[in-house]
Structure formats: C-alpha cells, structure tokens
C-alpha atoms as a PDB file:
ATOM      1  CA  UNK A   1     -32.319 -69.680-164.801  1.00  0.00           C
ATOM      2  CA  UNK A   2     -33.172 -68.967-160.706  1.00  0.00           C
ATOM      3  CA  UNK A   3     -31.561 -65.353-161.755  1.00  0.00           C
ATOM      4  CA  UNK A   4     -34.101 -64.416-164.675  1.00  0.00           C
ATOM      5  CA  UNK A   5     -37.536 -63.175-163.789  1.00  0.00           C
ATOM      6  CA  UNK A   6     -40.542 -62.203-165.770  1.00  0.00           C
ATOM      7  CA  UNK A   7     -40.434 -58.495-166.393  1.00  0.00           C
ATOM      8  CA  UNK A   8     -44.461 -58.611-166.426  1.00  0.00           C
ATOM      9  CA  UNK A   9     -45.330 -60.663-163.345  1.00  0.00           C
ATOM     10  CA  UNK A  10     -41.802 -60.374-161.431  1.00  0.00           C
ATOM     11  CA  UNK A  11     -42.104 -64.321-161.275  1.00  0.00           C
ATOM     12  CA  UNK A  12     -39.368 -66.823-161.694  1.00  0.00           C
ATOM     13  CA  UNK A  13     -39.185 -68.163-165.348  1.00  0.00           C
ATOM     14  CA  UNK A  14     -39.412 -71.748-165.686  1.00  0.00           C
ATOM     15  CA  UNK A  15     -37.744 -73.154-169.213  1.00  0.00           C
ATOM     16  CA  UNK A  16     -38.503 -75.819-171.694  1.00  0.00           C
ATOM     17  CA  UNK A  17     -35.503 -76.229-174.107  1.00  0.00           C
ATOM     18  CA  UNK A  18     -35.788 -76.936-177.644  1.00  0.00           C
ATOM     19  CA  UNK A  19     -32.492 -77.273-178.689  1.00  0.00           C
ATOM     20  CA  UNK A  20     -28.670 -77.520-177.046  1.00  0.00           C
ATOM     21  CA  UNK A  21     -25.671 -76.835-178.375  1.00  0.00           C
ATOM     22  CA  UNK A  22     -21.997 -76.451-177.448  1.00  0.00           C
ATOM     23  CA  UNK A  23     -20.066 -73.428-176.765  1.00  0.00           C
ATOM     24  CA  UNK A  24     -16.441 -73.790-177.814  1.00  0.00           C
ATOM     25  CA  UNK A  25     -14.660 -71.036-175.489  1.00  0.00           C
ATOM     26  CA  UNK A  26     -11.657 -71.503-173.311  1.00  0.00           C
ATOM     27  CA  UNK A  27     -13.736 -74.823-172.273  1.00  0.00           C
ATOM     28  CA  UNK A  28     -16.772 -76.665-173.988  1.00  0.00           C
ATOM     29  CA  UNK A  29     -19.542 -75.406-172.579  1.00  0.00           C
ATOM     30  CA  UNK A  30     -23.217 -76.690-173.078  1.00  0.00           C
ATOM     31  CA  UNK A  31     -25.775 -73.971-173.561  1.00  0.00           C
ATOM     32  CA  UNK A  32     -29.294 -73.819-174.473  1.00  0.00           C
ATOM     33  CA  UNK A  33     -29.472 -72.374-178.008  1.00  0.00           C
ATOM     34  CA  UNK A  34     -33.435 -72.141-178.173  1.00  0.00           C
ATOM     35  CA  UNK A  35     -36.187 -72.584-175.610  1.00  0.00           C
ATOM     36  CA  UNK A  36     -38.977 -70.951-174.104  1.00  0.00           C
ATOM     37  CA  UNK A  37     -39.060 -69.261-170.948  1.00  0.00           C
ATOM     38  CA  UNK A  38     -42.483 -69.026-169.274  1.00  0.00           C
ATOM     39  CA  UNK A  39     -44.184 -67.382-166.118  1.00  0.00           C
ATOM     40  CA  UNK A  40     -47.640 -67.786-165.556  1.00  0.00           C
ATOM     41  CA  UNK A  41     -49.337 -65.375-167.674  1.00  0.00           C
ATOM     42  CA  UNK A  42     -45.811 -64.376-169.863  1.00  0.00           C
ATOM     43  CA  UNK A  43     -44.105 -66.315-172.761  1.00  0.00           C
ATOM     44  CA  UNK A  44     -40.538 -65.525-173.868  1.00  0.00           C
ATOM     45  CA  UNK A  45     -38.092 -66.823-176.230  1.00  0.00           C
ATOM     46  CA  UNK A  46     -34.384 -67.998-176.126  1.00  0.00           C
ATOM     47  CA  UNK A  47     -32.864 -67.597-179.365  1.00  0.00           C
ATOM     48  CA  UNK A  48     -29.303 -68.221-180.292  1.00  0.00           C
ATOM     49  CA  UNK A  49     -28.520 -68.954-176.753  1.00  0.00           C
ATOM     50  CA  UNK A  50     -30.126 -65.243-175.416  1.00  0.00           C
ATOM     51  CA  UNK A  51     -32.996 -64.486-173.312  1.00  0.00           C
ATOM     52  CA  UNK A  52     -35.403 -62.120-174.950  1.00  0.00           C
ATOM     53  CA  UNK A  53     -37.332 -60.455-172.378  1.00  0.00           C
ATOM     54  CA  UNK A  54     -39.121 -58.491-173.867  1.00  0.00           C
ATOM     55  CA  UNK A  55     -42.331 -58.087-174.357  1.00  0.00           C
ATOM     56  CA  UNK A  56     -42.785 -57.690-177.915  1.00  0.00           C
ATOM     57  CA  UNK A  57     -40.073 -59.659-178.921  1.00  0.00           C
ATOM     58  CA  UNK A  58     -41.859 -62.631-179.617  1.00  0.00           C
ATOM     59  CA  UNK A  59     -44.214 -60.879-181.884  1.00  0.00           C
ATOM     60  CA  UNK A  60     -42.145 -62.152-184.997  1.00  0.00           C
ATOM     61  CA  UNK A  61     -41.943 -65.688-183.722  1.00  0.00           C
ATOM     62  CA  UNK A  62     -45.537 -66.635-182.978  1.00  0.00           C
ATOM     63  CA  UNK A  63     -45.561 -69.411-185.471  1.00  0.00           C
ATOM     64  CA  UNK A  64     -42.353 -70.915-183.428  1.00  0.00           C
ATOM     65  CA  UNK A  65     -44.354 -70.111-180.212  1.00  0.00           C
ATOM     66  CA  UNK A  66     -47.513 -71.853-181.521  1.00  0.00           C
ATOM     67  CA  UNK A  67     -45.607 -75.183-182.840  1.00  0.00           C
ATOM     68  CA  UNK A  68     -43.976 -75.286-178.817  1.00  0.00           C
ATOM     69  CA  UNK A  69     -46.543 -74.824-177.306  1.00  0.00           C
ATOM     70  CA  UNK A  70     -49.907 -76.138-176.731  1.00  0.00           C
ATOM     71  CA  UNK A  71     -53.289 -73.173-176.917  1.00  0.00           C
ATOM     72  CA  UNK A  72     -50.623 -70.956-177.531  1.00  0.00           C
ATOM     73  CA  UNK A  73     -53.041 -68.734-179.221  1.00  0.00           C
ATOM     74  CA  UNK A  74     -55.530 -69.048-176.770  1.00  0.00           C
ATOM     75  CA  UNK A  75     -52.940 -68.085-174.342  1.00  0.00           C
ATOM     76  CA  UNK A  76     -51.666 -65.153-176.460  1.00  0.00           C
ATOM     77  CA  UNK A  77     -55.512 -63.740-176.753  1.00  0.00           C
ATOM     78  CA  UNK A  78     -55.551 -64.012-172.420  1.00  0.00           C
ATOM     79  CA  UNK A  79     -52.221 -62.114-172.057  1.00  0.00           C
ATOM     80  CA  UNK A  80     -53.308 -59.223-174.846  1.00  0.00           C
ATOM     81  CA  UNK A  81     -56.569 -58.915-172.464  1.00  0.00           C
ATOM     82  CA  UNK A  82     -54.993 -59.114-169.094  1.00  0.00           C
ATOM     83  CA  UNK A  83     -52.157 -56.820-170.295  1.00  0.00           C
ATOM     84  CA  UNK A  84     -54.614 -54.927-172.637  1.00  0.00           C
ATOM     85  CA  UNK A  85     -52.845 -51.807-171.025  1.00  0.00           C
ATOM     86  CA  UNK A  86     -48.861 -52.748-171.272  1.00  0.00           C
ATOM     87  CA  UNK A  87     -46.779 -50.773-173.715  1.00  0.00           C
ATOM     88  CA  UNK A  88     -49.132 -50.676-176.565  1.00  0.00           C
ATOM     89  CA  UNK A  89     -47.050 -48.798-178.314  1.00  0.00           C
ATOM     90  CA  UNK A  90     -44.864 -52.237-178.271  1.00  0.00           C
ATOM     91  CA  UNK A  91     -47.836 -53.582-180.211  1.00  0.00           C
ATOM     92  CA  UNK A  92     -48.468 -50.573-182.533  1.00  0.00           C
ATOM     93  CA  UNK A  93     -48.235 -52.055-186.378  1.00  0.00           C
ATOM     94  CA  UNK A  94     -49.418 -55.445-185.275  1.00  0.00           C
ATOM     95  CA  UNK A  95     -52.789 -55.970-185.231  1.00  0.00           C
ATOM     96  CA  UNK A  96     -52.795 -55.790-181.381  1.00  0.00           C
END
C-alpha cells in the first residue's frame, strides 16, 4: 500500500480491510478482497481485490461506504465542498 497515493491530495493511502481472501496462483497468496483506502480528505474503495481510484467510483457504493465508516456522509458533504470544483462532470447525473 506505501506505492498507492491519493490522486486528489497526492497523500499516502492508509487502508482498513473488510474482508481477505486467498489467491490460488502458482502459490496461495493472501489478498485483500474489499477495504477502504483513505487520505485525509479522499475515500476509495477496494473491490474484488482492486484499487478504485477514482474519484467517482464510489458513487455507486455509498451505502457500503456509509456502513464502514463512521460520518461518512458528513464527510462526503466536506469533500463535495472542498472539491466543489473537481471533475464535475464525474458527478453529472448524481445529484452532486
């Protein structure tokens, strides 16, 4: 995880796994299946073991994002102010 960074705030992500799971390849391999990926202002999911960066791609998984994580809506409202600005056409047929 020291390799992925926030493509809003260029900050190191820090994770909180919600599930594991095994990867049977040439050697069993433990991955992280789903988890959350946070910087300080930015929230991003893991989801069948990938990173999704970004920044509208956890529009369809707020309810996931809001079970995880505590004020998540509160948080959501900050970020849509702060970033009021970033790539609204990422938000365009959302209600942003």
């Amino acid at each position: 995880m020291n390799l992925l960074r926030c493509p809003v705030t260029r900050q190191a992500l820090q994770c909180t796994i919600v599930t594991k799971g095994i990867k049977l390849m040439m050697v069993r391999k433990k991955i992280i299946l789903s988890g959350i990926l946070r910087s300080s202002d930015c929230v991003h999911l893991v989801m069948n073991g990938v990173p999704c960066l970004l920044v509208e791609a956890c529009i369809d998984d707020l309810e996931f994002l809001g079970y995880h994580i505590i004020h998540f809506a509160e948080a959501n409202n900050t970020f849509k102010t702060k970033y009021s600005g970033l790539n609204k056409q990422s938000f365009a047929g959302y209600g942003a």
